[in-house]
Every structure is written in structure tokens, then in C-alpha cells.
PDB file of N, CA and C in Angstrom:
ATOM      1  N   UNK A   1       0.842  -1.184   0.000  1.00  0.00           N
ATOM      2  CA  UNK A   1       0.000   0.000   0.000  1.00  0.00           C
ATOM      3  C   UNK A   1       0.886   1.247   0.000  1.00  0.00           C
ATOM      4  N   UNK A   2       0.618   2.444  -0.738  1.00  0.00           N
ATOM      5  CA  UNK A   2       1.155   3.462  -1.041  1.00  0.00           C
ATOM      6  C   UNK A   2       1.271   4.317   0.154  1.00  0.00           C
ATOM      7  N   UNK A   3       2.448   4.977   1.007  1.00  0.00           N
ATOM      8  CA  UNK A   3       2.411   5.589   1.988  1.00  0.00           C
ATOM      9  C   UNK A   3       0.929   6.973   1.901  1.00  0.00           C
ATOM     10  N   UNK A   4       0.609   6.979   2.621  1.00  0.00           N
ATOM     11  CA  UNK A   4      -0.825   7.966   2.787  1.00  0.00           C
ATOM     12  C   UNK A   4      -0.409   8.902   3.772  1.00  0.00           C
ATOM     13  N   UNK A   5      -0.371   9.904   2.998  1.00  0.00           N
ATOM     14  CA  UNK A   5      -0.345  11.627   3.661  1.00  0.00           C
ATOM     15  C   UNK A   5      -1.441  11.681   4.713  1.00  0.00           C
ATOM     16  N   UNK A   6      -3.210  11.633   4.150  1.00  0.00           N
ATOM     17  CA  UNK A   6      -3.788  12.200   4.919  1.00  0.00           C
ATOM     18  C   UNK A   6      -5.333  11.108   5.099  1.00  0.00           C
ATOM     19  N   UNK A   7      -5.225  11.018   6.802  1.00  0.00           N
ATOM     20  CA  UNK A   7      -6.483  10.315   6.435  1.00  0.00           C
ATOM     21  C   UNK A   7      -7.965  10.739   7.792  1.00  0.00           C
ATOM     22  N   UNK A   8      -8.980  10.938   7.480  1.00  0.00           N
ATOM     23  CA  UNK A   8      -9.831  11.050   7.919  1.00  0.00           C
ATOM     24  C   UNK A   8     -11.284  10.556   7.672  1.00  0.00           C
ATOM     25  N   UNK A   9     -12.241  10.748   8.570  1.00  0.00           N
ATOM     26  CA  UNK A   9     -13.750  10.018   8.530  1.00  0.00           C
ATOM     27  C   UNK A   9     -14.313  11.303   8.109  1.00  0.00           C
ATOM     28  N   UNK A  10     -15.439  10.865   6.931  1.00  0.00           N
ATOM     29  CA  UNK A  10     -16.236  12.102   6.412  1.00  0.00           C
ATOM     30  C   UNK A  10     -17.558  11.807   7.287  1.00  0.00           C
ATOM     31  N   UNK A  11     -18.424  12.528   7.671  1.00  0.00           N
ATOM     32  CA  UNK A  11     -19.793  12.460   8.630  1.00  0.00           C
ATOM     33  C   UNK A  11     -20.422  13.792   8.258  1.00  0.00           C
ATOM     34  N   UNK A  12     -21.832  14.017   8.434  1.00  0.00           N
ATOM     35  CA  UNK A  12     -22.592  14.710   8.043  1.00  0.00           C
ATOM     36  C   UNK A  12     -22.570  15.280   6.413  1.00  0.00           C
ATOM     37  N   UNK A  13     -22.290  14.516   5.410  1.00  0.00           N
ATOM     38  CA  UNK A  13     -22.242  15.271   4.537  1.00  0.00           C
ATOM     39  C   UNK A  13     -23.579  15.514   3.898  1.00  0.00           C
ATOM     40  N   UNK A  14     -23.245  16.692   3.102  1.00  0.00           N
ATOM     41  CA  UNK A  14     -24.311  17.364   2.580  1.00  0.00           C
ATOM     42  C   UNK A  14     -23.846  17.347   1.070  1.00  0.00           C
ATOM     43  N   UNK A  15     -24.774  16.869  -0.323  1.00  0.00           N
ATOM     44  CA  UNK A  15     -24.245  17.821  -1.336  1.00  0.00           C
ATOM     45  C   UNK A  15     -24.963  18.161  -2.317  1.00  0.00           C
ATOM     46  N   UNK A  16     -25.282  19.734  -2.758  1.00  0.00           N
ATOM     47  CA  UNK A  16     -25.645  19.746  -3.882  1.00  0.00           C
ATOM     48  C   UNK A  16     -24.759  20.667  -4.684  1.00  0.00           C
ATOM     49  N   UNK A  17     -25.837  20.025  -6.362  1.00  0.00           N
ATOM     50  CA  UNK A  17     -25.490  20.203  -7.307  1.00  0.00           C
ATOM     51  C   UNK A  17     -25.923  21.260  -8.189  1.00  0.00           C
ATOM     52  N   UNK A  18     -25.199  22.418  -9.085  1.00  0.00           N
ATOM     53  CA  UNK A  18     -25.890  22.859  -9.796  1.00  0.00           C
ATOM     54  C   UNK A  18     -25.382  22.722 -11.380  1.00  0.00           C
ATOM     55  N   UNK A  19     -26.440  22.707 -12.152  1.00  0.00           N
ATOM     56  CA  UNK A  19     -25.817  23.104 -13.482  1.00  0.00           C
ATOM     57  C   UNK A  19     -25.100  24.570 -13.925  1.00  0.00           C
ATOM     58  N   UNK A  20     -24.376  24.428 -14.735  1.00  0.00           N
ATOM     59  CA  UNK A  20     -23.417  25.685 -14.760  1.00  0.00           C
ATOM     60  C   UNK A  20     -22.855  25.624 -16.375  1.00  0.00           C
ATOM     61  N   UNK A  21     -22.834  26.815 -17.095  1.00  0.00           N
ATOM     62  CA  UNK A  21     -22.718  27.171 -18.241  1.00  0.00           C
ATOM     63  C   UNK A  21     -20.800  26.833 -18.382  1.00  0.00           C
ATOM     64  N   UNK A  22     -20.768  25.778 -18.754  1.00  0.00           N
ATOM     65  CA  UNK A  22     -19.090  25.420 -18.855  1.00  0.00           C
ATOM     66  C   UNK A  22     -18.443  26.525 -19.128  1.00  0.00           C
ATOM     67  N   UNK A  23     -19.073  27.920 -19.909  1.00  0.00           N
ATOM     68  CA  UNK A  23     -17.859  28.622 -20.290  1.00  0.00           C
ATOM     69  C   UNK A  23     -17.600  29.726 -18.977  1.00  0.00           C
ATOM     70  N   UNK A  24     -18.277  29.708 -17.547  1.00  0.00           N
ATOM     71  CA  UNK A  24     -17.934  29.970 -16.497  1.00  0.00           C
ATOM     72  C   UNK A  24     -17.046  29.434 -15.805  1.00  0.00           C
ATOM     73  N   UNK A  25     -16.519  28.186 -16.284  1.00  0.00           N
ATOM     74  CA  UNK A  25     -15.460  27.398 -15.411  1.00  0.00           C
ATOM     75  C   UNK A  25     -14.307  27.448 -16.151  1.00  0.00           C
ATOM     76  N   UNK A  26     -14.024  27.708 -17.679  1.00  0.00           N
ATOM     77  CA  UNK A  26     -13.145  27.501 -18.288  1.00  0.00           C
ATOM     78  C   UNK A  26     -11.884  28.213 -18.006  1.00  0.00           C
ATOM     79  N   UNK A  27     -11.863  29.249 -16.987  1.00  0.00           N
ATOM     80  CA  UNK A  27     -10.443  29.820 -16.557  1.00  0.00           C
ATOM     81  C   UNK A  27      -9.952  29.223 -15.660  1.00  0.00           C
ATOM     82  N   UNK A  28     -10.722  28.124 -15.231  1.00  0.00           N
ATOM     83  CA  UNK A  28     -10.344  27.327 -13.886  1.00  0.00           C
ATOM     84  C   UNK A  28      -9.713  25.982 -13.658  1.00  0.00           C
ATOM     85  N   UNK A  29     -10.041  25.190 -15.244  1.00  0.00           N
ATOM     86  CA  UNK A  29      -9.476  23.872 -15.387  1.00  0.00           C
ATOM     87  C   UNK A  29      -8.084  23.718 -15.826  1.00  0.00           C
ATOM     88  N   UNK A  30      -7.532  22.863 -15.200  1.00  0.00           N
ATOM     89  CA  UNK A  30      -6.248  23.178 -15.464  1.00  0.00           C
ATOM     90  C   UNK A  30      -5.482  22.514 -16.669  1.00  0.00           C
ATOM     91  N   UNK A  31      -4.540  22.972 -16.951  1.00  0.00           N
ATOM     92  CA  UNK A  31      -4.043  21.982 -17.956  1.00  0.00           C
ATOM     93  C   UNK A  31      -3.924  20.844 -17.932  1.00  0.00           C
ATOM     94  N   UNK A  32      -3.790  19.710 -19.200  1.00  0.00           N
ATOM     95  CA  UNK A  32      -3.994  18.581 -19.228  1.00  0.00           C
ATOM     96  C   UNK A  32      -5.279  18.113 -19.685  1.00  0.00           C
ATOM     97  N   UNK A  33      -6.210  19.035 -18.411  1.00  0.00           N
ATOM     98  CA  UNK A  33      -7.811  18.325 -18.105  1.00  0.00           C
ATOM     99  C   UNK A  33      -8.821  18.942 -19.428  1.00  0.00           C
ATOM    100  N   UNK A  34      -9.993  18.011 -18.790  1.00  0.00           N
ATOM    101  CA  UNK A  34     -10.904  19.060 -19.653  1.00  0.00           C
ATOM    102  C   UNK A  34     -12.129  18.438 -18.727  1.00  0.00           C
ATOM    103  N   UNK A  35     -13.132  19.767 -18.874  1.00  0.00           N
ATOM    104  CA  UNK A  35     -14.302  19.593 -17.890  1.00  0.00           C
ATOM    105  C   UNK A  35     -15.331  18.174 -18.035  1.00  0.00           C
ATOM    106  N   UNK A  36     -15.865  17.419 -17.281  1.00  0.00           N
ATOM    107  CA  UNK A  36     -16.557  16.533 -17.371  1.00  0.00           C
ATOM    108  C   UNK A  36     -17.907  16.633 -17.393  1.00  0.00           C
ATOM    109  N   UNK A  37     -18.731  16.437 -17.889  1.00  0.00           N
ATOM    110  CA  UNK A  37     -20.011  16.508 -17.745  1.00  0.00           C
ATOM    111  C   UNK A  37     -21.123  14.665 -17.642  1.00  0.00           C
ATOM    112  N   UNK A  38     -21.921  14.968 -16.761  1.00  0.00           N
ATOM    113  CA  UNK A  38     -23.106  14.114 -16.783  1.00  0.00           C
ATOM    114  C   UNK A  38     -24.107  14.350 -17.526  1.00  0.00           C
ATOM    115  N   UNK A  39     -24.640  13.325 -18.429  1.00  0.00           N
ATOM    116  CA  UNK A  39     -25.623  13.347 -19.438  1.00  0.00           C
ATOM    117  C   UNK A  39     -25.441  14.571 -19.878  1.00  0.00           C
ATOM    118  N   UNK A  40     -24.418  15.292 -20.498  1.00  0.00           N
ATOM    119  CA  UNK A  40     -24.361  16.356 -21.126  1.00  0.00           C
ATOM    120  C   UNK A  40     -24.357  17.669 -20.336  1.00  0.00           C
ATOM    121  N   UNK A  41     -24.527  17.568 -19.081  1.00  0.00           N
ATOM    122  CA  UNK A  41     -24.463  18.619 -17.803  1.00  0.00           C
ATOM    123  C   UNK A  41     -22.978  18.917 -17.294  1.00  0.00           C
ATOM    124  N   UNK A  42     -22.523  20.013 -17.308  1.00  0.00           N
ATOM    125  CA  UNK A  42     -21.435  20.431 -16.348  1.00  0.00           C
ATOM    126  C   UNK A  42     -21.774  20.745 -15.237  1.00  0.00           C
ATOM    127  N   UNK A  43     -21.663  20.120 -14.127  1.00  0.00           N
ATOM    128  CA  UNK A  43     -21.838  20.680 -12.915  1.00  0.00           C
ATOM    129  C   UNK A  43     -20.824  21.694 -11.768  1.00  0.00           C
ATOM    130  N   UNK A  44     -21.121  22.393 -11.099  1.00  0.00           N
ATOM    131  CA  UNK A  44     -20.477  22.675  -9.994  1.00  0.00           C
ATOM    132  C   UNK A  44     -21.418  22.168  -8.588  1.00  0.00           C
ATOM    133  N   UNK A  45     -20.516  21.901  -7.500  1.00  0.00           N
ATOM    134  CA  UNK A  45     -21.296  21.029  -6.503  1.00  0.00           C
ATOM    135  C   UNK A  45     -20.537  21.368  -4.461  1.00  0.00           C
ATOM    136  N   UNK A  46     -21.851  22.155  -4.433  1.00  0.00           N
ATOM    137  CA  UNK A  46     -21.163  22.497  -3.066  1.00  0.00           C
ATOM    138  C   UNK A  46     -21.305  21.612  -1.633  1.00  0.00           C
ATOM    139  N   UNK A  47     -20.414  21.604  -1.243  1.00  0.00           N
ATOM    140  CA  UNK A  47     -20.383  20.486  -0.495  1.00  0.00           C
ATOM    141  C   UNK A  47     -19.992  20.538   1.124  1.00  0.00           C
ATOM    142  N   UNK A  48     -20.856  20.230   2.089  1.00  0.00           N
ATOM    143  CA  UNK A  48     -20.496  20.531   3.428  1.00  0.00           C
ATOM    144  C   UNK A  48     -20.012  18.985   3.655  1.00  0.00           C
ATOM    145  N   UNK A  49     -19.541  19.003   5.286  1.00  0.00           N
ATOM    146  CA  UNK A  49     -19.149  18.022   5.972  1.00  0.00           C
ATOM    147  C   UNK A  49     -18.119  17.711   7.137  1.00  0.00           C
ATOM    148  N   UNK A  50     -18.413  17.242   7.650  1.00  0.00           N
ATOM    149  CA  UNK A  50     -17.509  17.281   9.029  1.00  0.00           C
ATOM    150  C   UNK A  50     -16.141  16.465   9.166  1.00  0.00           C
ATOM    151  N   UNK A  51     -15.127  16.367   8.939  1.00  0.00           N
ATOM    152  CA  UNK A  51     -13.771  15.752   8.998  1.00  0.00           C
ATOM    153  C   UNK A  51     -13.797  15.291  10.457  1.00  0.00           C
ATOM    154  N   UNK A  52     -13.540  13.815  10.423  1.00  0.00           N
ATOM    155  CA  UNK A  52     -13.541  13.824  12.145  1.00  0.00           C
ATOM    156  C   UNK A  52     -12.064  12.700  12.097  1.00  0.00           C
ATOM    157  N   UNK A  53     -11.681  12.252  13.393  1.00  0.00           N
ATOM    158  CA  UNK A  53     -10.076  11.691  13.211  1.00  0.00           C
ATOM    159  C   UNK A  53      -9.325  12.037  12.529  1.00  0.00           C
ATOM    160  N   UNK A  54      -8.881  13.482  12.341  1.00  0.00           N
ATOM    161  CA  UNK A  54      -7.967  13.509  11.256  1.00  0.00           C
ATOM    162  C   UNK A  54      -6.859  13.799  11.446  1.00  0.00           C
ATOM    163  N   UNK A  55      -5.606  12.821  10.672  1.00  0.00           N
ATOM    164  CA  UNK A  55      -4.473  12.328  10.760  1.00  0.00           C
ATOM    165  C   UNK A  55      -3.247  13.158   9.429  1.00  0.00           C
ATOM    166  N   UNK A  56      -2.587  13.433   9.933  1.00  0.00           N
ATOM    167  CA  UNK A  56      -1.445  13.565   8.451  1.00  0.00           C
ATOM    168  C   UNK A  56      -0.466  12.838   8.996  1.00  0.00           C
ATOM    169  N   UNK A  57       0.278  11.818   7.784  1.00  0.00           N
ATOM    170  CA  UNK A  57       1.092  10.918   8.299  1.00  0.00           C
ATOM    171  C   UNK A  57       0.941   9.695   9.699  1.00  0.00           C
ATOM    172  N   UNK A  58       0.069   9.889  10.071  1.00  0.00           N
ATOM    173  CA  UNK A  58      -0.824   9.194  11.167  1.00  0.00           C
ATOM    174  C   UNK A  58      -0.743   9.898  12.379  1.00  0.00           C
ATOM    175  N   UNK A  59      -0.280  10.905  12.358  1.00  0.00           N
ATOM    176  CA  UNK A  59       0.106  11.711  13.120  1.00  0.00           C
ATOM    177  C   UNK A  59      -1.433  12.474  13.739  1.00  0.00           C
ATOM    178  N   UNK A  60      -2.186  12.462  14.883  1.00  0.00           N
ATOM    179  CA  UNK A  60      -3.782  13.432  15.015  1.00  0.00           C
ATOM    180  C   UNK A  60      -2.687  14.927  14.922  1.00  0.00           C
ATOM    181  N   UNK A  61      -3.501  15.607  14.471  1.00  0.00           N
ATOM    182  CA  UNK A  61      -3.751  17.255  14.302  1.00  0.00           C
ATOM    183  C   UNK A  61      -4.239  17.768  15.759  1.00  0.00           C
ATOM    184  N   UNK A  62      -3.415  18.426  16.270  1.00  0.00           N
ATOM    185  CA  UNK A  62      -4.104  19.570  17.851  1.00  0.00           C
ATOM    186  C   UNK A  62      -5.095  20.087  17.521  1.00  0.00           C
ATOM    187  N   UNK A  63      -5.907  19.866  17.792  1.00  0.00           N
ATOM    188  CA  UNK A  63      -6.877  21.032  17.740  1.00  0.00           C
ATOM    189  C   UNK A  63      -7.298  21.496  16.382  1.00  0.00           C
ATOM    190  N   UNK A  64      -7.442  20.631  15.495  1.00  0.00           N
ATOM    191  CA  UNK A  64      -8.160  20.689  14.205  1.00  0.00           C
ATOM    192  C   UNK A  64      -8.154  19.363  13.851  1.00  0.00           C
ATOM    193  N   UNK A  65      -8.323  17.896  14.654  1.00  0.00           N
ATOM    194  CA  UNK A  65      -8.367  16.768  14.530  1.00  0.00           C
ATOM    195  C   UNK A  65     -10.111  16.766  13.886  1.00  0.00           C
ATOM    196  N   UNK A  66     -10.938  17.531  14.644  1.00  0.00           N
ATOM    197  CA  UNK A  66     -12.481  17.393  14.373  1.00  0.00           C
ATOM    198  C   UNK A  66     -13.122  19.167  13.844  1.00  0.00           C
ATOM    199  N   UNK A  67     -13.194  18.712  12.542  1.00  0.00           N
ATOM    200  CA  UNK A  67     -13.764  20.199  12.281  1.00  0.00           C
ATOM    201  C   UNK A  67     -15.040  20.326  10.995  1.00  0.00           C
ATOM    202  N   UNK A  68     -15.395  21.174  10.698  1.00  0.00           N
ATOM    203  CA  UNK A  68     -16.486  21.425   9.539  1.00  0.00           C
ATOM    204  C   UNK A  68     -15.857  22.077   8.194  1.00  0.00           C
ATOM    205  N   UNK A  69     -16.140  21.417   6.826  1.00  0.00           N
ATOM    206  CA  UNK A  69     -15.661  21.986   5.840  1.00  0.00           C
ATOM    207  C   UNK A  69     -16.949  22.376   4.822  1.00  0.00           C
ATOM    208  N   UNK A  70     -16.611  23.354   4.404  1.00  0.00           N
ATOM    209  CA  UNK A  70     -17.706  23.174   3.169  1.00  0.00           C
ATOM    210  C   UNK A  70     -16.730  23.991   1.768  1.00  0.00           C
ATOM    211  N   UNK A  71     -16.635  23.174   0.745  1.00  0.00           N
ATOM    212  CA  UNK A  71     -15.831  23.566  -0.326  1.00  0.00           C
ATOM    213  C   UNK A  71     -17.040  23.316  -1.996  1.00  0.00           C
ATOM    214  N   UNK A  72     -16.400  24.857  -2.206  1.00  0.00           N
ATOM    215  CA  UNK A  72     -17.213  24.562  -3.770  1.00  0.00           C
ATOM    216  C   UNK A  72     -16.050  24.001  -4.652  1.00  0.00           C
ATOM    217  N   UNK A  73     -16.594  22.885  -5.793  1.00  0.00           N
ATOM    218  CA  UNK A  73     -16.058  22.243  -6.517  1.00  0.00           C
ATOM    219  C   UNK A  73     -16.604  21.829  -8.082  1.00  0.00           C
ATOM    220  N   UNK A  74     -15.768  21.812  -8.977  1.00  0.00           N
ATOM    221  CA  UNK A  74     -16.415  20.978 -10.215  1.00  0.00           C
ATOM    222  C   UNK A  74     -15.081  20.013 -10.768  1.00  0.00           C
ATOM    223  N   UNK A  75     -15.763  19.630 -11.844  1.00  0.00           N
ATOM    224  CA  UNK A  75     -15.525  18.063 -11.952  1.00  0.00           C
ATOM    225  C   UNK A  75     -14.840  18.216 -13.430  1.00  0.00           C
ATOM    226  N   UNK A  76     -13.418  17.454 -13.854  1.00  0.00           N
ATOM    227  CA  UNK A  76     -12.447  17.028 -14.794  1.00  0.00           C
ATOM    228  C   UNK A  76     -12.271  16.129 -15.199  1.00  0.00           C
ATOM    229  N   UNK A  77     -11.655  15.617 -16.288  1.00  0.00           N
ATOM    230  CA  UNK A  77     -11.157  14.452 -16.399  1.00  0.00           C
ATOM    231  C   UNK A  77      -9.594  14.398 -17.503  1.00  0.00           C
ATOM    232  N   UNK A  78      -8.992  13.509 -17.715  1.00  0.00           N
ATOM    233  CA  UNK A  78      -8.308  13.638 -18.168  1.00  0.00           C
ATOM    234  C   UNK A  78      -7.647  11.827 -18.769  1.00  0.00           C
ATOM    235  N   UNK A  79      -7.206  12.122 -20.118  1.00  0.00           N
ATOM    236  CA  UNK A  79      -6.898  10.941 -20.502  1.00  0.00           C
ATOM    237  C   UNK A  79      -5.791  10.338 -19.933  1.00  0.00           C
ATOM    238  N   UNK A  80      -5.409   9.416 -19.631  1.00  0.00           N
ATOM    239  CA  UNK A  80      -4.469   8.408 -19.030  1.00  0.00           C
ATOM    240  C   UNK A  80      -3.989   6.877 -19.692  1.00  0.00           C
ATOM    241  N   UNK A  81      -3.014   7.048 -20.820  1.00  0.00           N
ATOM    242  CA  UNK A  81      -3.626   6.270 -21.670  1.00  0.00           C
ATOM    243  C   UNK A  81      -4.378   5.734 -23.006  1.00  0.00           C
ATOM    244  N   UNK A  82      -5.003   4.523 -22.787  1.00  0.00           N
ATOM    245  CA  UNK A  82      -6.390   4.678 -23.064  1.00  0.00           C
ATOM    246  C   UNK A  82      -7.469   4.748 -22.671  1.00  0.00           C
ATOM    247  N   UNK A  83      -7.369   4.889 -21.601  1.00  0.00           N
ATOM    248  CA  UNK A  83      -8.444   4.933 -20.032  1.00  0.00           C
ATOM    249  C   UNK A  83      -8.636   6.649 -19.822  1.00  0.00           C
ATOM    250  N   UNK A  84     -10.070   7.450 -19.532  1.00  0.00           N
ATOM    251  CA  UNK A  84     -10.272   8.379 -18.979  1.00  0.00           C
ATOM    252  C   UNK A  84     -10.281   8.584 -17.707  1.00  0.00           C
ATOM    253  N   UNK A  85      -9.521   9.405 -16.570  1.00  0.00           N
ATOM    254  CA  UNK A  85      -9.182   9.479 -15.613  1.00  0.00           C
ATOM    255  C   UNK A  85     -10.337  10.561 -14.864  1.00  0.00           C
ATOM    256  N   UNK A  86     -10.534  10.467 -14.101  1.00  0.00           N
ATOM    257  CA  UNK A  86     -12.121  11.608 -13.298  1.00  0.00           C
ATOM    258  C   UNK A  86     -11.262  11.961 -12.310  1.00  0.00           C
ATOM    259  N   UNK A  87     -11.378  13.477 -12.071  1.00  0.00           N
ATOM    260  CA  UNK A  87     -11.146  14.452 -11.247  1.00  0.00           C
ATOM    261  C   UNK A  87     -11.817  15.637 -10.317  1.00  0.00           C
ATOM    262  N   UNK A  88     -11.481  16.064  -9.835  1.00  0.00           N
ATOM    263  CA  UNK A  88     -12.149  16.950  -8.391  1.00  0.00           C
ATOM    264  C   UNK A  88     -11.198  18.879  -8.973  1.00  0.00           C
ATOM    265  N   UNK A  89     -11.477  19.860  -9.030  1.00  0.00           N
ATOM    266  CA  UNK A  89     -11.036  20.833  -8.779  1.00  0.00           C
ATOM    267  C   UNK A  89     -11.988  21.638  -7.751  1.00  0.00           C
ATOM    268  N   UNK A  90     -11.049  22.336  -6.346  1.00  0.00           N
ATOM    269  CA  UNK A  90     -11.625  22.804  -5.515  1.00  0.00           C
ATOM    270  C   UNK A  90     -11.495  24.270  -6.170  1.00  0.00           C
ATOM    271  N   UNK A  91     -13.025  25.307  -5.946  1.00  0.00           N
ATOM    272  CA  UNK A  91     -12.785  26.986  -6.590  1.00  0.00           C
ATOM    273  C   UNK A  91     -12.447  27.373  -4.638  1.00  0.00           C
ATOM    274  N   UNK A  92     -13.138  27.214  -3.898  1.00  0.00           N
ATOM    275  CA  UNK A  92     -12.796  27.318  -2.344  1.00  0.00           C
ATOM    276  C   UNK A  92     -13.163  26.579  -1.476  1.00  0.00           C
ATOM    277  N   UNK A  93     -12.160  26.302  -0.052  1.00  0.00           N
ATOM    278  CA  UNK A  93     -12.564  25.647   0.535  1.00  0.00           C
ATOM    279  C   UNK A  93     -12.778  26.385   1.876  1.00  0.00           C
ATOM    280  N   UNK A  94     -13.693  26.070   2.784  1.00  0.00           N
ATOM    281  CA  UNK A  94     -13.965  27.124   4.170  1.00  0.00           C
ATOM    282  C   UNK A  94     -13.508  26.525   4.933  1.00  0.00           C
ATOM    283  N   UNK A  95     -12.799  26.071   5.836  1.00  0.00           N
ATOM    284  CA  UNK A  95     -12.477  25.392   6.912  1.00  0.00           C
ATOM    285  C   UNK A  95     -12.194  26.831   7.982  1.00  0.00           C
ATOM    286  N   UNK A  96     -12.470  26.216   9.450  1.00  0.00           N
ATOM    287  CA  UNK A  96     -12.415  27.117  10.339  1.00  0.00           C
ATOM    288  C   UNK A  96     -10.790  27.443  11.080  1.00  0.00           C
ATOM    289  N   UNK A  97     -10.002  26.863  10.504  1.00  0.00           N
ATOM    290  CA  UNK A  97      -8.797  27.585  10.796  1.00  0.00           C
ATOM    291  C   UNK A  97      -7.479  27.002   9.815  1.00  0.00           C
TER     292      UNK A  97
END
């Protein structure tokens, strides 16, 4: 198994979705990628949730081991291959410290 930077339990999540005119995201995808869409939909998708045990290197975090995030995001992909690869780009994330 591949050494793991970061690991935590997701709880309370929340998420929605909206449709979004792709040429609003296009300063945002990065090279390589290109935006993904469902049934012909580009989405952006905001997303709450609570991080709880959380570890870097297995190491707990002081005092930001248990906290609340909510990050807006849309969705990439990119070829790998001959296989298409699916991706995450965060536009912000809120965390409380």
C-alpha cells in the first residue's frame, strides 16, 4: 500500500449540485484536463461536511483533529492512456482555521 499523507472520517455530509454554463469554469481547469459533464451537464457542486479523526502521516492534528468543511467544486477528467481518468477541482474551501 502506497504511503498515505492524509487520512480522515467524512460524517454529516451534505451535497448539492448545480448546473453551470461550462464557459464559467473555463479559466479554472487546469491543464492537461478538460471539464466533465453528466448526461451532457457540467456541474459545480457544493459540499459541506464534518472531517472527524484527522491524521497527516498518522500523526492526530491539535486542535483541528475534528472540524467542519464546506468547499465549492467541479468536476475534470483527463486521458491516461487509453483509459479516462475523473477528477475533483476545488474553486474554495472554508475550513475554520
Amino acid at each position: 500500500m502506497a504511503d498515505v499523507f492524509m487520512r480522515a472520517a467524512w460524517r454529516n455530509l451534505l451535497m448539492v449540485n448545480y448546473a453551470i454554463d461550462p464557459a464559467v469554469l473555463r479559466s479554472f481547469v487546469p491543464a492537461g484536463t478538460e471539464l466533465e459533464s453528466w448526461n451532457g451537464i457540467t456541474l459545480v457542486s457544493v459540499v459541506g461536511f464534518q472531517f472527524l479523526n484527522t491524521r497527516v502521516k498518522g500523526i492526530p492534528l491539535l486542535f483541528h483533529g475534528n472540524f467542519p468543511e464546506v468547499n465549492l467544486r467541479f468536476y475534470v477528467r483527463r486521458k491516461s492512456g487509453d483509459q479516462w481518468r475523473s477528477g475533483v477541482v476545488f474553486v474554495k474551501e472554508i475550513v475554520p482555521r
